[in-house]
C-alpha atoms as a PDB file:
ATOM      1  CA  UNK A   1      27.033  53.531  31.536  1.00  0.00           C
ATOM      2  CA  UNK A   2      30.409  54.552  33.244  1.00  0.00           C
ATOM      3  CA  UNK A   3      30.671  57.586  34.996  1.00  0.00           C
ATOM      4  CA  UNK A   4      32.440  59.477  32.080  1.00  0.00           C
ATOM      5  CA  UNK A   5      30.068  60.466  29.328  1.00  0.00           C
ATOM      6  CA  UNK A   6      30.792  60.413  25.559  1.00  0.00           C
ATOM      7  CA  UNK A   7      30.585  63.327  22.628  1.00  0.00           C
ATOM      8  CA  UNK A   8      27.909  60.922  21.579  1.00  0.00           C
ATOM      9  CA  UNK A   9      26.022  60.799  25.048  1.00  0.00           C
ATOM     10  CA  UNK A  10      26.082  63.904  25.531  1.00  0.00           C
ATOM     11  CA  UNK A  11      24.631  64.612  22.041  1.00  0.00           C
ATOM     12  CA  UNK A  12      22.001  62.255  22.974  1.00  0.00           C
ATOM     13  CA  UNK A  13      20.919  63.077  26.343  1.00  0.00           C
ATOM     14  CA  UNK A  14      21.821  67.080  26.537  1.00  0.00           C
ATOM     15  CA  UNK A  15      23.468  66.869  29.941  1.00  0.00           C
ATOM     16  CA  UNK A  16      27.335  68.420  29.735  1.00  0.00           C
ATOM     17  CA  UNK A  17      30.443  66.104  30.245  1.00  0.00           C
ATOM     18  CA  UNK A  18      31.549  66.509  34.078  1.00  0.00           C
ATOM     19  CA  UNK A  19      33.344  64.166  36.683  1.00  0.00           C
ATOM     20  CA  UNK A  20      30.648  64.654  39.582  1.00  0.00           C
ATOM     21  CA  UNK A  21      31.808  62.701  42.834  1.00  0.00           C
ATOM     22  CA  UNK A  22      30.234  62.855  46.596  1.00  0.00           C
ATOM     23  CA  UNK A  23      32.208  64.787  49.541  1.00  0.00           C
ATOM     24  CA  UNK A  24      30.861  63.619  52.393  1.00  0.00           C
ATOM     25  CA  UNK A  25      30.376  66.885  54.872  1.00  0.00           C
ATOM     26  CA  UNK A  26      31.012  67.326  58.230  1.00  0.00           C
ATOM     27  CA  UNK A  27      27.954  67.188  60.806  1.00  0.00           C
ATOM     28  CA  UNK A  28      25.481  70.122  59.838  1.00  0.00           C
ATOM     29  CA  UNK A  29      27.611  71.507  57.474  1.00  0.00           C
ATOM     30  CA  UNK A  30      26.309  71.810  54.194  1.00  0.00           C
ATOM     31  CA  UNK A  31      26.089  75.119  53.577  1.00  0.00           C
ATOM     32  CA  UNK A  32      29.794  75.588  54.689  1.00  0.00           C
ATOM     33  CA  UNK A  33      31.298  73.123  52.290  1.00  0.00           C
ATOM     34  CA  UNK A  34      29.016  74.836  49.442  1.00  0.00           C
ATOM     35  CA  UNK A  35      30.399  77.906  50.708  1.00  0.00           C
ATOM     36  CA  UNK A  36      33.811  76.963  50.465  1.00  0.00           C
ATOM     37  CA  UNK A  37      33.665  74.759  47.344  1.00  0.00           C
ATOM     38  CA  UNK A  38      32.110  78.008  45.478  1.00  0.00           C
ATOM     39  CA  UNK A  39      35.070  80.236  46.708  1.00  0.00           C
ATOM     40  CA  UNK A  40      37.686  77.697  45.006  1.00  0.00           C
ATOM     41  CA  UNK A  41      35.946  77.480  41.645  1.00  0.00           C
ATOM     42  CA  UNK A  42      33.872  74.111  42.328  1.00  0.00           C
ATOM     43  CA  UNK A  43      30.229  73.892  41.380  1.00  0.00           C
ATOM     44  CA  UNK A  44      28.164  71.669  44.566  1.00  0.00           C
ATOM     45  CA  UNK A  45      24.980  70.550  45.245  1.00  0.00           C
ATOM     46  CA  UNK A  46      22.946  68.791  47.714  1.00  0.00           C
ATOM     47  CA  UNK A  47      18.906  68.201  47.058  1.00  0.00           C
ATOM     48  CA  UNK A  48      16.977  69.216  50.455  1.00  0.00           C
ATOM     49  CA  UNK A  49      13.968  69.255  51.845  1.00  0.00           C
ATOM     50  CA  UNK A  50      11.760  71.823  52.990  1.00  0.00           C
ATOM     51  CA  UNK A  51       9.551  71.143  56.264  1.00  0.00           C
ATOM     52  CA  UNK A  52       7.453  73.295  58.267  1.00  0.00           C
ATOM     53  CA  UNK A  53       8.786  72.621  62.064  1.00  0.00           C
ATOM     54  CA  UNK A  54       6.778  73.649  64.963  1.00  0.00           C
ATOM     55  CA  UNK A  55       9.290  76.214  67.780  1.00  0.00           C
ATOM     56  CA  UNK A  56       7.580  78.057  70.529  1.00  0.00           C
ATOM     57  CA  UNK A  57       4.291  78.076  69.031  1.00  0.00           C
ATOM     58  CA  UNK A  58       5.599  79.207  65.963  1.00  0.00           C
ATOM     59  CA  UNK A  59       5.605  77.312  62.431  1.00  0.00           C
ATOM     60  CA  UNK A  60       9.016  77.928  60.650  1.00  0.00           C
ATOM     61  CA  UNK A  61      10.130  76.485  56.977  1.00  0.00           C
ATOM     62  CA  UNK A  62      13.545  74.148  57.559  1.00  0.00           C
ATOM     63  CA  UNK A  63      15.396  72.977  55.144  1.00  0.00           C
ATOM     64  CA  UNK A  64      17.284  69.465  55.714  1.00  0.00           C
ATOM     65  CA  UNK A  65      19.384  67.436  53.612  1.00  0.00           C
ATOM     66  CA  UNK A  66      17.694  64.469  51.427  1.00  0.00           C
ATOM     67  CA  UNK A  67      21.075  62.783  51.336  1.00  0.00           C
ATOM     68  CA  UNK A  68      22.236  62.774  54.345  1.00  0.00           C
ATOM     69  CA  UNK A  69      26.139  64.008  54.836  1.00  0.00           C
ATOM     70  CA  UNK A  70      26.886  63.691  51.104  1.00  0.00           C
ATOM     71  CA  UNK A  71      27.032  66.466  48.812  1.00  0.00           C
ATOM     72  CA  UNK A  72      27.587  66.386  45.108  1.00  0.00           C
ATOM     73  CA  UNK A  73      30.861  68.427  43.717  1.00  0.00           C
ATOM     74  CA  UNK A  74      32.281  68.712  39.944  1.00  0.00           C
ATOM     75  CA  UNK A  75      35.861  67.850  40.426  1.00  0.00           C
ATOM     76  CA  UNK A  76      38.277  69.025  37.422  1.00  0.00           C
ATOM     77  CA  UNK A  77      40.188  65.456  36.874  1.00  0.00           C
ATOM     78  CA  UNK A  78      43.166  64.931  39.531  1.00  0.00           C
ATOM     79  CA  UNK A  79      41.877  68.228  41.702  1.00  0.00           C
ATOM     80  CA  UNK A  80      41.183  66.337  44.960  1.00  0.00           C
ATOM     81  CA  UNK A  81      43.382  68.028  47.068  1.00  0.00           C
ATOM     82  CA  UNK A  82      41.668  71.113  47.050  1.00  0.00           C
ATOM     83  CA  UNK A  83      38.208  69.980  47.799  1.00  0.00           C
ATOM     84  CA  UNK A  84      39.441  68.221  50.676  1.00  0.00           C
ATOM     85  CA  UNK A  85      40.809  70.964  51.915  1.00  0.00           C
ATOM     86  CA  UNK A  86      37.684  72.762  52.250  1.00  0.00           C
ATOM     87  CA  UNK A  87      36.188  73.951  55.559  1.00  0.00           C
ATOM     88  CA  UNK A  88      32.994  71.423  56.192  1.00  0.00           C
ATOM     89  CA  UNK A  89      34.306  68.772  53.424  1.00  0.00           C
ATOM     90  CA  UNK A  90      35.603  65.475  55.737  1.00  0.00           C
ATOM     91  CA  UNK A  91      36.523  63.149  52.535  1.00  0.00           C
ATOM     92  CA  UNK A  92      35.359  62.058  49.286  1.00  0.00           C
ATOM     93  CA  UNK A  93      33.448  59.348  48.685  1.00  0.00           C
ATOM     94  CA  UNK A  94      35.546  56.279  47.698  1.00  0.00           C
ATOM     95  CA  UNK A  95      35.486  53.151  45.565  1.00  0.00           C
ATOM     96  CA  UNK A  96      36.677  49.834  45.394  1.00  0.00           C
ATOM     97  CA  UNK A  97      40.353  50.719  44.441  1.00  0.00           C
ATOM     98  CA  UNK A  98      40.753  53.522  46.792  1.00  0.00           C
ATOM     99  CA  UNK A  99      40.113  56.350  44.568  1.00  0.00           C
ATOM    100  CA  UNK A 100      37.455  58.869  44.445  1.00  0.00           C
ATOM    101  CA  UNK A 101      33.826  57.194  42.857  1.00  0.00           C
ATOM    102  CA  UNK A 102      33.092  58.667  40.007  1.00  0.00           C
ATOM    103  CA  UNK A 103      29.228  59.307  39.755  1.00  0.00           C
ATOM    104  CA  UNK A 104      27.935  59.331  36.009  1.00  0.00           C
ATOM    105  CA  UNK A 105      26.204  63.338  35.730  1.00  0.00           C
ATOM    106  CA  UNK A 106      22.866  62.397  34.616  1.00  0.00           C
ATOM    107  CA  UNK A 107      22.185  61.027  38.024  1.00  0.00           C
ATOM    108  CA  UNK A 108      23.332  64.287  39.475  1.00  0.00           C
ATOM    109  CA  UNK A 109      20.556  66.561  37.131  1.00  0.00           C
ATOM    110  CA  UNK A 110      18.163  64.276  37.550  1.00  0.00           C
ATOM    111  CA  UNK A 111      18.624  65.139  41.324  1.00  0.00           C
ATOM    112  CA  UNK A 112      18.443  68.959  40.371  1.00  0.00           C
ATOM    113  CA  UNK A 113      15.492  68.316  37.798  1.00  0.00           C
ATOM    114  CA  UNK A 114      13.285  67.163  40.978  1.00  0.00           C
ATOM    115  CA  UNK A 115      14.632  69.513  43.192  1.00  0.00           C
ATOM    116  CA  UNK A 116      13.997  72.606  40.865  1.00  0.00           C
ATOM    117  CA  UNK A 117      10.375  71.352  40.345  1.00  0.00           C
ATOM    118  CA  UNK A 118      10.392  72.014  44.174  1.00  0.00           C
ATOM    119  CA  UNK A 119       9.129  67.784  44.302  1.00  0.00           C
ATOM    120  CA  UNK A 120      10.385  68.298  48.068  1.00  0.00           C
ATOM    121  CA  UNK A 121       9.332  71.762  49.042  1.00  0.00           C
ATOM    122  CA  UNK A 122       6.875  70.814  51.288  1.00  0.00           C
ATOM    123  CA  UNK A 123       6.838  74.628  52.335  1.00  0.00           C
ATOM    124  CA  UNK A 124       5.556  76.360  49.148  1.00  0.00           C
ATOM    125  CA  UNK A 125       2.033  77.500  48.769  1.00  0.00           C
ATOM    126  CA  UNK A 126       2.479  76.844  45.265  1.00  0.00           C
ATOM    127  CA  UNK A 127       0.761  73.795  43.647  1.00  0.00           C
ATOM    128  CA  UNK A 128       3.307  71.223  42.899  1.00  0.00           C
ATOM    129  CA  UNK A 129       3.200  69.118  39.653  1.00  0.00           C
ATOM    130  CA  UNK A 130       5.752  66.427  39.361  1.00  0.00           C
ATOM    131  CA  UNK A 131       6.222  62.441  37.826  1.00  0.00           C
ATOM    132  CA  UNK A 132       7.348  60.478  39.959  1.00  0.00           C
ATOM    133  CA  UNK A 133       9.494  57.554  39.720  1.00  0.00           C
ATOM    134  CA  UNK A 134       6.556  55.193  38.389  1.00  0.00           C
ATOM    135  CA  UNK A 135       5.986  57.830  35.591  1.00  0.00           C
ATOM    136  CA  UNK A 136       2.426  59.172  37.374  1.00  0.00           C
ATOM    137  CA  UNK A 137       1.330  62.346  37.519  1.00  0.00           C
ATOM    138  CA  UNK A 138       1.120  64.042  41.256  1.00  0.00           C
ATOM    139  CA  UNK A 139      -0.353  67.050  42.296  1.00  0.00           C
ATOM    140  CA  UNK A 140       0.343  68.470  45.528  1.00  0.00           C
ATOM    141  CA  UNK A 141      -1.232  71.501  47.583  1.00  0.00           C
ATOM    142  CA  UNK A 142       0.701  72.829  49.940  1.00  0.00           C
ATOM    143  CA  UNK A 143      -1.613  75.543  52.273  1.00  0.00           C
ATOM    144  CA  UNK A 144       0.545  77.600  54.587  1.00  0.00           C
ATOM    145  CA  UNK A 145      -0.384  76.367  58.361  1.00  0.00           C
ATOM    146  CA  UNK A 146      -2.019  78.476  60.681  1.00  0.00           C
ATOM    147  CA  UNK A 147       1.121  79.366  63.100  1.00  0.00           C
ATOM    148  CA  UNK A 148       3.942  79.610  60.400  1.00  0.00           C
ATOM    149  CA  UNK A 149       5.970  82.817  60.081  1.00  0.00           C
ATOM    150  CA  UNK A 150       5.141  84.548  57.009  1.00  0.00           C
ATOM    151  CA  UNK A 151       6.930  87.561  54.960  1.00  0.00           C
ATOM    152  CA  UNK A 152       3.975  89.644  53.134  1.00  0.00           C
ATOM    153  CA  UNK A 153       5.429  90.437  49.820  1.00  0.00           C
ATOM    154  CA  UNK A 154       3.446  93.772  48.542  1.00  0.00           C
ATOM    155  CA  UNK A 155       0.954  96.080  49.476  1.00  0.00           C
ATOM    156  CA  UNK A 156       0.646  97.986  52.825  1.00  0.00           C
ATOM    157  CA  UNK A 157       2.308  95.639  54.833  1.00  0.00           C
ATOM    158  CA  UNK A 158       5.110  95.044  52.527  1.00  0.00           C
ATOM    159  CA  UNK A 159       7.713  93.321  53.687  1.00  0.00           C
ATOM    160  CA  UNK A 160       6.405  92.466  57.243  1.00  0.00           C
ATOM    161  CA  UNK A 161       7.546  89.408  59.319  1.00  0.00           C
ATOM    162  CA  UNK A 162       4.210  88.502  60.871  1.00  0.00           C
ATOM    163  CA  UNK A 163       2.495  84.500  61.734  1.00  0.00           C
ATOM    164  CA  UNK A 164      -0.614  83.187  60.198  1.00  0.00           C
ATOM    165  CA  UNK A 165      -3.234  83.398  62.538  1.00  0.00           C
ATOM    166  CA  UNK A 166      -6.180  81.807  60.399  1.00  0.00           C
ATOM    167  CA  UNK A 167      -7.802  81.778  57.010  1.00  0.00           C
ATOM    168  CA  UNK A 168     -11.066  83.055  56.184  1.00  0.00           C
ATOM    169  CA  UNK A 169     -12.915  83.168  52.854  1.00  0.00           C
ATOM    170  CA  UNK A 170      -9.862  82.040  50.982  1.00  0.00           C
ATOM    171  CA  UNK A 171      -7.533  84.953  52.521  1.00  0.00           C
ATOM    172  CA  UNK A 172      -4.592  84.324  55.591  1.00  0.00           C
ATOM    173  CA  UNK A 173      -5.421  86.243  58.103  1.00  0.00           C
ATOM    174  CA  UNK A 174      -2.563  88.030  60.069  1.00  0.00           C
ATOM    175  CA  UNK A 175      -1.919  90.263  63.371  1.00  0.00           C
ATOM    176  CA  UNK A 176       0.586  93.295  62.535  1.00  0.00           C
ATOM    177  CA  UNK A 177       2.892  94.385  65.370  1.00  0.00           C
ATOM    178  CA  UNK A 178       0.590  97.386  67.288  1.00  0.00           C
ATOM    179  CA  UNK A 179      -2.693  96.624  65.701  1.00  0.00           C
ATOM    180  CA  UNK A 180      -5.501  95.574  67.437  1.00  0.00           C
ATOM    181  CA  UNK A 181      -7.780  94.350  64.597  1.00  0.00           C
ATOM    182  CA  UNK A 182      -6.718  91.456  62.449  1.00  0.00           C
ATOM    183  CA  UNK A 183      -5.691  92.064  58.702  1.00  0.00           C
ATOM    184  CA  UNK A 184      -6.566  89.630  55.688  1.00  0.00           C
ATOM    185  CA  UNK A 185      -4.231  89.211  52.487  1.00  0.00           C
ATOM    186  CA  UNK A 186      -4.795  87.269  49.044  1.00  0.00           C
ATOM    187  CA  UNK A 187      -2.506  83.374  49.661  1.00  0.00           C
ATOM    188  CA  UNK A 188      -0.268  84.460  46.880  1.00  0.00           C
ATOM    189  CA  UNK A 189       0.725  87.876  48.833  1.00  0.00           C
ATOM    190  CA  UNK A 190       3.047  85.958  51.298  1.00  0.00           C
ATOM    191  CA  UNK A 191       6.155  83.176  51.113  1.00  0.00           C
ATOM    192  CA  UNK A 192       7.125  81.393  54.185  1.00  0.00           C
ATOM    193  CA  UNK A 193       9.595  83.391  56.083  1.00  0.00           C
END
């Protein structure tokens, strides 16, 4: 299938007609060239993935970019200019003739699809259900470490930035800031901070 999709295709496979194509970012700048596509109208995305990474002792959730430099923007046709103006854009992604490469927008939601079912949030202490690419069923578990910076969501310590210092009877244990006695709290009371 070419990159533009049909009344009929679209019919059949419920994803909207758009001309995707790939800016490719400069170094570390992602977020930037989201940023600044946003503010000129464009829609962008780029699937990531989210790691714990150990820093002074301390575990903190990371998010890094599953496709390298390249980020996926819906161009309105002959709009190039503008996106290549954009602070953290370097160019578009080219094909044989010169021209931008057109990518076909089902591989583009497919890319969301697995990203929204969090299939690379590594971070969550949700449990993960996703098919993969073979069509099998995987469940993943994914405990918060003992070390990683936590935000408790409700409750007396609502709100608080504080690191998991253990686990005990199914609970994270937790030091607040001028306590001397540790605190417990229920998993599904904190998200990675």
């Amino acid at each position: 299938m070419q990159g533009h999709m049909t009344k009929r295709d679209i019919r059949r496979t419920g994803i909207p007609a758009s001309n995707w194509y790939i800016a490719i970012t400069n170094p570390n700048c992602h977020r930037r060239a989201e940023s600044g596509l946003a503010a000129i109208g464009y829609q962008a995305f780029w699937p990531r993935l989210r790691k714990w990474v150990s820093h002074a002792r301390t575990k903190k959730a990371k998010e890094y970019p599953i496709l390298g430099r390249y980020v996926f923007v819906e161009i309105p046709d002959g709009e190039f200019y503008a996106v290549r103006n954009v602070n953290g854009v370097e160019a578009l992604l080219t094909g044989d003739s010169g021209a931008p490469a057109r990518i076909p927008a089902e591989i583009v939601y497919r890319f969301r699809e697995r990203w929204m079912r969090g299939e690379w949030d590594f971070v969550s202490n949700e449990t993960g259900e996703f098919i993969d690419e073979s069509g099998e069923l995987v469940i993943r578990r994914n405990p918060i470490p003992a070390g990683a910076l936590i935000r408790i969501m409700e409750g007396e310590f609502e709100n608080l930035l504080t690191v998991v210092r253990g686990r005990k009877n199914g609970k994270i244990k937790f030091l607040p800031p001028g306590k001397t006695d540790f605190f417990y709290t229920r998993e599904q009371n904190v998200r990675a901070a």
